[in-house]
Protein backbone atom coordinates (compact mmCIF):
# COMPACT_ATOMS: atom_id res chain seq x y z
CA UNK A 1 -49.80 -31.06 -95.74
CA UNK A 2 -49.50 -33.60 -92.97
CA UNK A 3 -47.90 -36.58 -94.02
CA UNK A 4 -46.97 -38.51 -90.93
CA UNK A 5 -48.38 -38.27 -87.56
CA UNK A 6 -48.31 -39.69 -84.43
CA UNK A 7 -49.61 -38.57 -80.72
CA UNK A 8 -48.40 -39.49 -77.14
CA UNK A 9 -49.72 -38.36 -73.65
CA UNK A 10 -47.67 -37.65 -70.69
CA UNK A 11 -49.31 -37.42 -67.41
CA UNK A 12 -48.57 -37.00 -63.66
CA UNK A 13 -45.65 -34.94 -64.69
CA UNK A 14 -43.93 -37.80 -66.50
CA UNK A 15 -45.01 -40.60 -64.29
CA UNK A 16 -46.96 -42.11 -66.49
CA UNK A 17 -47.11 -41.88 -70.56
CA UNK A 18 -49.81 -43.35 -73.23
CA UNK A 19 -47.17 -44.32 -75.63
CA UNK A 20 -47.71 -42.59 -78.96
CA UNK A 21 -50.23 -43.95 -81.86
CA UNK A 22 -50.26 -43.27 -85.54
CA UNK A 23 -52.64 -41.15 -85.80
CA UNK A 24 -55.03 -40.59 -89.20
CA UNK A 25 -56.31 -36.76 -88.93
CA UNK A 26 -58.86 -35.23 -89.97
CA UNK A 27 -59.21 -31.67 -91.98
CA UNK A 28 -59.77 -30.29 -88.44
CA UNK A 29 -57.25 -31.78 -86.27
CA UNK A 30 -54.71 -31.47 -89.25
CA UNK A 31 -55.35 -27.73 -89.73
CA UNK A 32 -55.36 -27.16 -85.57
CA UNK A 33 -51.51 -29.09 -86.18
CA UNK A 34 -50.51 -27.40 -88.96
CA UNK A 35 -50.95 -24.05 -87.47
CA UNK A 36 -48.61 -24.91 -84.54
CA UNK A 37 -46.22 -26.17 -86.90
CA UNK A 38 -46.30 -22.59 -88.57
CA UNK A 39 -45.97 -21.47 -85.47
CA UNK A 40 -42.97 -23.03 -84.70
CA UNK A 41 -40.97 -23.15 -87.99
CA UNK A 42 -42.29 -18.87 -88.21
CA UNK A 43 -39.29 -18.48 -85.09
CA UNK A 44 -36.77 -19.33 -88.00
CA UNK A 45 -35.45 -15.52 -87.75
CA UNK A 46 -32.21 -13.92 -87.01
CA UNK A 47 -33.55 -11.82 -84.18
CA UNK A 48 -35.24 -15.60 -82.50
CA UNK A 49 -33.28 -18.32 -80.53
CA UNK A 50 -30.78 -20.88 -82.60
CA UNK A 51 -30.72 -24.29 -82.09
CA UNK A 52 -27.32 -26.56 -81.78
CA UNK A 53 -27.32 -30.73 -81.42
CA UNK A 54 -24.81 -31.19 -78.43
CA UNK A 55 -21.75 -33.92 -79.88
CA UNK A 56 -24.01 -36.74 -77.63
CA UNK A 57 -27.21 -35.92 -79.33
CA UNK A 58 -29.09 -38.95 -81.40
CA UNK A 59 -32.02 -36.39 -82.07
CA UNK A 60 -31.17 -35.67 -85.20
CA UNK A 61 -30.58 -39.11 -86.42
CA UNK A 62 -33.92 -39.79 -84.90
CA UNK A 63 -35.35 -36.67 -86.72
CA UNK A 64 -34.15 -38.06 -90.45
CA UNK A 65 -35.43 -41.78 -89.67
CA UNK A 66 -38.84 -40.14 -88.61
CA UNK A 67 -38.41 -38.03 -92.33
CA UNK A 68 -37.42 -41.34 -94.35
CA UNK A 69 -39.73 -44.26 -92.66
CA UNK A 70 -42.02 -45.76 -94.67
CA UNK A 71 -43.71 -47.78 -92.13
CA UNK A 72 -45.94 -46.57 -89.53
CA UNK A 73 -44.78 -49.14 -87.07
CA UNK A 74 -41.34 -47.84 -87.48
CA UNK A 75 -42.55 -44.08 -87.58
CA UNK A 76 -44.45 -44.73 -83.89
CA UNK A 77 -41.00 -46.72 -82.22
CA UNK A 78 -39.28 -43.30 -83.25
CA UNK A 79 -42.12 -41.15 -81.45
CA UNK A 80 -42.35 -43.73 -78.72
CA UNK A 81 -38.72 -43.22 -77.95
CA UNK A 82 -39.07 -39.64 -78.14
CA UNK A 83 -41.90 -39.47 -75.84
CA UNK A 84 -40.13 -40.98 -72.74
CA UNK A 85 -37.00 -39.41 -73.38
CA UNK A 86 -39.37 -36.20 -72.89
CA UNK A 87 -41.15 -38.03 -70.08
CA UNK A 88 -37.75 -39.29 -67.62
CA UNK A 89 -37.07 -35.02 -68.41
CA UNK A 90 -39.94 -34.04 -66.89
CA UNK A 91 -39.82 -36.28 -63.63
CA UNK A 92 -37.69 -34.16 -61.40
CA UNK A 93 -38.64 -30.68 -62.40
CA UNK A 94 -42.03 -28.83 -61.72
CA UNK A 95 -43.52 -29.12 -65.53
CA UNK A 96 -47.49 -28.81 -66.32
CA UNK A 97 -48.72 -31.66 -65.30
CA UNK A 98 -50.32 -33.50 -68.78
CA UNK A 99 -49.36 -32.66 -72.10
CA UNK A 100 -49.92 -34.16 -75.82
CA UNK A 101 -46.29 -34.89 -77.73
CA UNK A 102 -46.72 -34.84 -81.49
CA UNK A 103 -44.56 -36.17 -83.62
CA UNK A 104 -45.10 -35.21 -87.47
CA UNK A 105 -43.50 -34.95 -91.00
CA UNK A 106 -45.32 -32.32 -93.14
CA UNK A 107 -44.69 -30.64 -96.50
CA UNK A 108 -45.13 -27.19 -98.08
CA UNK A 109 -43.56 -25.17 -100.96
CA UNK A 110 -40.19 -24.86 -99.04
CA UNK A 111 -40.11 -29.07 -98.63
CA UNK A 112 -40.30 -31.72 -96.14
CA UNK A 113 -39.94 -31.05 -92.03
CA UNK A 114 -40.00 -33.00 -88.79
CA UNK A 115 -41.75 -31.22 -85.80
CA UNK A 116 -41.70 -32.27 -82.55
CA UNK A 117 -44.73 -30.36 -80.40
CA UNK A 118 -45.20 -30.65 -76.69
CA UNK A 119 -48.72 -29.18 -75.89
CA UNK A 120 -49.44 -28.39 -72.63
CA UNK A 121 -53.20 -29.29 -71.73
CA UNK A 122 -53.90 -26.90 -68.84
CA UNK A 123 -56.45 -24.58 -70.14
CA UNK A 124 -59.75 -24.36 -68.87
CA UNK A 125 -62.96 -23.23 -71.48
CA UNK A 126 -66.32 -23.10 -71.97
CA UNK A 127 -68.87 -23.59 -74.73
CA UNK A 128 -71.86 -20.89 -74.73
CA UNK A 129 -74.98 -23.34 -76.39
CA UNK A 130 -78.44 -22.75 -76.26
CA UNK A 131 -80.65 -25.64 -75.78
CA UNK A 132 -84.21 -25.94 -75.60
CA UNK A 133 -84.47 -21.57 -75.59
CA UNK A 134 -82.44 -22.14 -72.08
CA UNK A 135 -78.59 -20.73 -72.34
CA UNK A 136 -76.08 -22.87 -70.88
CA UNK A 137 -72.40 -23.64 -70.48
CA UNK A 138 -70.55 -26.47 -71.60
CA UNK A 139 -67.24 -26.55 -69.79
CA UNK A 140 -64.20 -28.10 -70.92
CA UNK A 141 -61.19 -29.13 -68.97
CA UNK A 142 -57.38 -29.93 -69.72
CA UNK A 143 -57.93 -28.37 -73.75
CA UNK A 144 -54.61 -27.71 -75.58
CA UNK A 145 -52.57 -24.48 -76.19
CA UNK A 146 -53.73 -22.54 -79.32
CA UNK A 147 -50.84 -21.65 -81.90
CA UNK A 148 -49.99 -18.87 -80.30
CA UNK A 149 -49.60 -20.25 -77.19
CA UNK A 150 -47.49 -22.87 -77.83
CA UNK A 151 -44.64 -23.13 -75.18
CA UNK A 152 -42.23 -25.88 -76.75
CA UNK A 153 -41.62 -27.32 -79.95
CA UNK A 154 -38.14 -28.31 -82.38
CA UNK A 155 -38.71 -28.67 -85.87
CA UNK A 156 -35.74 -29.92 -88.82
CA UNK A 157 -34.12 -28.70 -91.08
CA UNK A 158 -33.33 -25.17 -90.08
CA UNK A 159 -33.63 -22.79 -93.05
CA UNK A 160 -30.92 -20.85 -91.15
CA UNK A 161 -27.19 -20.47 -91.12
CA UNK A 162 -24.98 -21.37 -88.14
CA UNK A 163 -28.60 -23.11 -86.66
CA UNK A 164 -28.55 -26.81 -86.72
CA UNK A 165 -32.63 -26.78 -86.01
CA UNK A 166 -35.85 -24.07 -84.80
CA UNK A 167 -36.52 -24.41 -81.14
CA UNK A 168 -39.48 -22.86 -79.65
CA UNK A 169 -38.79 -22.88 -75.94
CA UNK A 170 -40.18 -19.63 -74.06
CA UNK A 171 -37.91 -20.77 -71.35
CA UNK A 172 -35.17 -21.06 -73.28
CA UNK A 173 -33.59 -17.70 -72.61
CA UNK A 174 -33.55 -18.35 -68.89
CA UNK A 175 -30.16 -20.31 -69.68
CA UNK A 176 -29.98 -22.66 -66.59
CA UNK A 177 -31.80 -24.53 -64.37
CA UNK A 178 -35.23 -26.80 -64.42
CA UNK A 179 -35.94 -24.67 -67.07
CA UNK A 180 -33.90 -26.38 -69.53
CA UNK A 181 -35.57 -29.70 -68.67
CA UNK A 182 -37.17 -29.92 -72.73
CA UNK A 183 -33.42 -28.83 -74.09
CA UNK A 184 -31.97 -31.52 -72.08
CA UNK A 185 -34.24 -34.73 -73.08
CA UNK A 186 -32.82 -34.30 -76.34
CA UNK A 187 -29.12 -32.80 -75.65
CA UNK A 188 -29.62 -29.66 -77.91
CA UNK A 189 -28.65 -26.20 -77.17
CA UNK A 190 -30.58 -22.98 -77.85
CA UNK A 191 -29.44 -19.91 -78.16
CA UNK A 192 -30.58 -16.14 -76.80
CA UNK A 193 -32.49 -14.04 -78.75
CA UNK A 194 -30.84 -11.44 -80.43
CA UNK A 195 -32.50 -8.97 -77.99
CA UNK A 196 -31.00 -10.71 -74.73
CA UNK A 197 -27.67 -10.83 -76.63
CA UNK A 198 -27.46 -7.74 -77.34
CA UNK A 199 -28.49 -6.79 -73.93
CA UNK A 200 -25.10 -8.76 -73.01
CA UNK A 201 -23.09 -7.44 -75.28
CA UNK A 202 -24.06 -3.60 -73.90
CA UNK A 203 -23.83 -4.89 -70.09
CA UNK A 204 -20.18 -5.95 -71.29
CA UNK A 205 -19.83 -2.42 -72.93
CA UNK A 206 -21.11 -0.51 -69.65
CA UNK A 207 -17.55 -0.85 -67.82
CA UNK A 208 -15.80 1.10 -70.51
CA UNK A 209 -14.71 4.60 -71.39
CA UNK A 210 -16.83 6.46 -73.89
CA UNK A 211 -14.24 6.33 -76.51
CA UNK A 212 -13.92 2.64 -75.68
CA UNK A 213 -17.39 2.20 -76.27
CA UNK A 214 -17.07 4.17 -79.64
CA UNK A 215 -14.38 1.43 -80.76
CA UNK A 216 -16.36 -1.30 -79.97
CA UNK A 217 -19.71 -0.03 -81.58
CA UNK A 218 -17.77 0.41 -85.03
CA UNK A 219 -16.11 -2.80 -84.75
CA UNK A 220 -19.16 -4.80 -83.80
CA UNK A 221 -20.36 -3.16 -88.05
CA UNK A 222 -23.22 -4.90 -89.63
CA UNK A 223 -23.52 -7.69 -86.68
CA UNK A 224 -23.55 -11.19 -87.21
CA UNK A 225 -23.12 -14.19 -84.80
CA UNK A 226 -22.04 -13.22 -81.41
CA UNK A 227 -18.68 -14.54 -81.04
CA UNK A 228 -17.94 -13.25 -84.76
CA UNK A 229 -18.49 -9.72 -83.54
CA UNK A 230 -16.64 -10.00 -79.99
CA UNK A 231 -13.44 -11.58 -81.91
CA UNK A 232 -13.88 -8.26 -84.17
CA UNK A 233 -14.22 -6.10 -81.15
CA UNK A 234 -11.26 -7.91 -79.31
CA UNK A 235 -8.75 -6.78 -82.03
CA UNK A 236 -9.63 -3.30 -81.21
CA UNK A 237 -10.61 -2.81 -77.74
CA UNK A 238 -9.30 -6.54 -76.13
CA UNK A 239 -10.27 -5.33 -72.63
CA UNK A 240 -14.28 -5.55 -73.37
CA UNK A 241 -15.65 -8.70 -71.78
CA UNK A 242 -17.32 -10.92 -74.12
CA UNK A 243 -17.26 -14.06 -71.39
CA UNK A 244 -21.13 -14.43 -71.05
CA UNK A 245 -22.82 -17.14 -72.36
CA UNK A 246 -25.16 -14.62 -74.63
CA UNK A 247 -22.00 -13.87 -76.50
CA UNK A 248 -20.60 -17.35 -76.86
CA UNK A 249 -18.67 -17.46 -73.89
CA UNK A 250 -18.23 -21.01 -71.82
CA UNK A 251 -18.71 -22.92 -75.54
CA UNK A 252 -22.91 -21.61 -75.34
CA UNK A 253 -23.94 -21.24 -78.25
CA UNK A 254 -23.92 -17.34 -78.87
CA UNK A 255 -27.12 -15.07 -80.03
CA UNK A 256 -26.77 -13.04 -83.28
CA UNK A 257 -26.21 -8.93 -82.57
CA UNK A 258 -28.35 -7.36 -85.61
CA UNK A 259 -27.25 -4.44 -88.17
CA UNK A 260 -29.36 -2.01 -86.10
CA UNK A 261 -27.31 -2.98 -83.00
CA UNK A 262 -25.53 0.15 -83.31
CA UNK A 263 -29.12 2.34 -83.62
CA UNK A 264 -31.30 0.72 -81.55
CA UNK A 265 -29.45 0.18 -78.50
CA UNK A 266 -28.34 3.10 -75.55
CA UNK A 267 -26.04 3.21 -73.15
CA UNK A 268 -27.06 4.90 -69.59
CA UNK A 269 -24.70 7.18 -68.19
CA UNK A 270 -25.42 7.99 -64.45
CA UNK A 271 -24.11 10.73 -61.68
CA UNK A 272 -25.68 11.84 -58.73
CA UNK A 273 -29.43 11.18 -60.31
CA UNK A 274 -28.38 12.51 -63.14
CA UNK A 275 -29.19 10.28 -66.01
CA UNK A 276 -27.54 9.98 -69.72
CA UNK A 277 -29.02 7.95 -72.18
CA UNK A 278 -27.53 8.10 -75.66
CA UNK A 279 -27.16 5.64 -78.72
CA UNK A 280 -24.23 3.29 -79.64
CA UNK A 281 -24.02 4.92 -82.91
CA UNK A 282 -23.30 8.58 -80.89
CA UNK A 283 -21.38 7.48 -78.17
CA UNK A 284 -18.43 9.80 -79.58
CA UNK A 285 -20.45 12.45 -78.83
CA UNK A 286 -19.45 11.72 -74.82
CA UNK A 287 -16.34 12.82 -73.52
CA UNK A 288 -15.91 13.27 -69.25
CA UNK A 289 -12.77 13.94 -68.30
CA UNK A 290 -11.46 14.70 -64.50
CA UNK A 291 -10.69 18.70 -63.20
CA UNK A 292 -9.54 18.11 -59.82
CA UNK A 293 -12.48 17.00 -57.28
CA UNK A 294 -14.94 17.30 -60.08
CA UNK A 295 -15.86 15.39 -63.37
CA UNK A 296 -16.99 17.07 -66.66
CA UNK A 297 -18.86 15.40 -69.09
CA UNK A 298 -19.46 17.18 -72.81
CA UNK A 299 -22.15 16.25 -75.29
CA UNK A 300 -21.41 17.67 -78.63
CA UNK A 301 -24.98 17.50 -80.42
CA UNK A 302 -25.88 19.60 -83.70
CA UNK A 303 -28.69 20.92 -81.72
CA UNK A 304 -29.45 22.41 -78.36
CA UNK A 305 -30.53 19.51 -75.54
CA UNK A 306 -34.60 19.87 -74.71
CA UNK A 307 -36.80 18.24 -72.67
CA UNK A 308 -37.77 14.78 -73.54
CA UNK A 309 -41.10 15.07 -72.18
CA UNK A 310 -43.41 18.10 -71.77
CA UNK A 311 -42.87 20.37 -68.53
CA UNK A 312 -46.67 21.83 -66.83
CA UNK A 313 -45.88 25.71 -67.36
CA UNK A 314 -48.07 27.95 -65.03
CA UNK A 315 -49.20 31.31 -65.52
CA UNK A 316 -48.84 33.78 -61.95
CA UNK A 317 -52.36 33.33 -61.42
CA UNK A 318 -51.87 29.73 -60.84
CA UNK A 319 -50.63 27.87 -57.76
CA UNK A 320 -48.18 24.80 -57.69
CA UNK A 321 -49.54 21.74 -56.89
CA UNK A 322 -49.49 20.55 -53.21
CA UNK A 323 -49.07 24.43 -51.64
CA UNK A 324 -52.91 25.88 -51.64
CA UNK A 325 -55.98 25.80 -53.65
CA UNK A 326 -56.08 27.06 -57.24
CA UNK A 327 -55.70 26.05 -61.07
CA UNK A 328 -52.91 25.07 -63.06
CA UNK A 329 -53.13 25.88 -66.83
């Protein structure tokens, strides 16, 4: 249930802002909010980005007065302040042009939350009506995201461990740049996704030795935060790389590397267009080794090596494709 709401517009890319209103809602325009707050607060996962308040953040002071007021007018001075922090973001980078900020406190069987939403009006739809037996279109301009398509939104408290609040960002795991223009209004941090960090953490990997690789995979175990599982790796193989930001490194706040790290992620093993692909968890399976000009690389599998996909066979009736007429089987 909605218990507090109120709406802002920014326009003209932050030029201008309708400073936010307390806003009674309907069943309809609650239910079209509460969705996107599902939608937001549903990201609270291990594998989806973590958020952090940077030391010079007042967000989350702002976030508990918005959870605690008990007057509207002091409710709306938190959103308005809120809005043109979001607003003086925008003004130097490329954003959509309009968009709706919502602030809102809402309740459900797990407690009380503050969500912050930025919706992006930039779709485009159209109405099919009849009227009078005629068909016609009714066409509607600058209509907000769905759920689904939501592009930004925070929302507090974080269910989470080691996640000071959920971020929905979609740009989030570009890391740098204009891109981090929502991030920065408020001085909070987000984190990778577990997928991106693990893709780190196997770029780091992709330098080293088989064997190396084997003593890293079984130190890494069960997963955990990033920078819990490099300091784990470091005490056995100290020459792996764990500087990116993905993995902690530069004090970013690091991704989480999941239990099925180990399973679900290969290393690719190249020579001469030759290509090796083989799980973390059977990387010990890999030796090369040098004899004189030449390299030799052993797989040790339980069973013989086929082909991963299926090879055309052709009877001697047939002809090969691209050398003369005939019909392959």
């Amino acid at each position: 249930m909605i218990e507090k709401c109120a709406l802002g517009v920014i326009t003209e890319r932050g030029k201008k802002v309708l400073d936010p209103t307390w806003s009674n809602l309907g069943d309809h325009e609650e239910d079209f909010l509460r969705r996107h707050i599902d939608e937001v607060r549903a990201t609270a996962t291990d594998e989806q980005t973590r958020g952090r308040f940077r030391p010079d953040s007042s967000l989350e002071s702002d976030l508990m007065a918005a959870l605690d007021a008990t007057e509207q007018s002091e409710f709306v001075d938190i959103a308005k302040r809120l809005v043109q922090k979001l607003a003086t973001a925008m003004l130097p980078v490329a954003a959509k042009a309009s968009c709706v900020v919502a602030l809102i406190v809402s309740s459900d069987g797990d407690g009380k939350s503050v969500t912050l939403l930025k919706l992006d009006a930039e779709i485009e739809a159209a109405r099919l009506m009849q009227i009078m037996g005629e068909i016609r279109l009714e066409v509607f301009d600058d209509l907000l995201p769905s759920p689904g398509e939501i592009q930004k939104g925070i929302s507090w408290p974080d269910p989470r461990q080691h996640s000071d609040l959920i971020i929905r960002d979609k740009q989030a795991g570009a890391m740098a740049g204009t891109a981090q223009y929502f991030l920065n209004a408020y001085k909070i941090d987000a984190s990778p996704t577990a997928k991106l960090t693990e893709q780190a953490l196997v770029k780091a990997m992709s330098v080293l030795a088989p064997s190396k690789v084997a003593d890293a995979v079984a130190a890494a175990g069960d997963g955990g935060s990033a920078n819990d599982v490099i300091t784990r790796i470091h005490q056995d193989v100290p020459e792996l790389d764990g500087s990116a930001k993905a993995l902690g490194g530069h004090g970013a706040i690091p991704g989480i590397i999941r239990p099925s790290f180990a399973t679900t992620s290969k290393q690719t093993y190249e020579a001469h267009g030759i290509e090796l692909k083989v799980p973390l968890a059977e990387i010990g399976r890999v030796t090369s080794r040098q004899e004189g000009t030449v390299w030799v690389t052993e797989v040790r599998t339980d069973l013989p090596l086929v082909p991963a996909t299926s090879v055309p066979t052709f009877s001697d009736s047939d002809t090969l494709p691209g050398s003369g007429n005939g019909t392959v089987s």
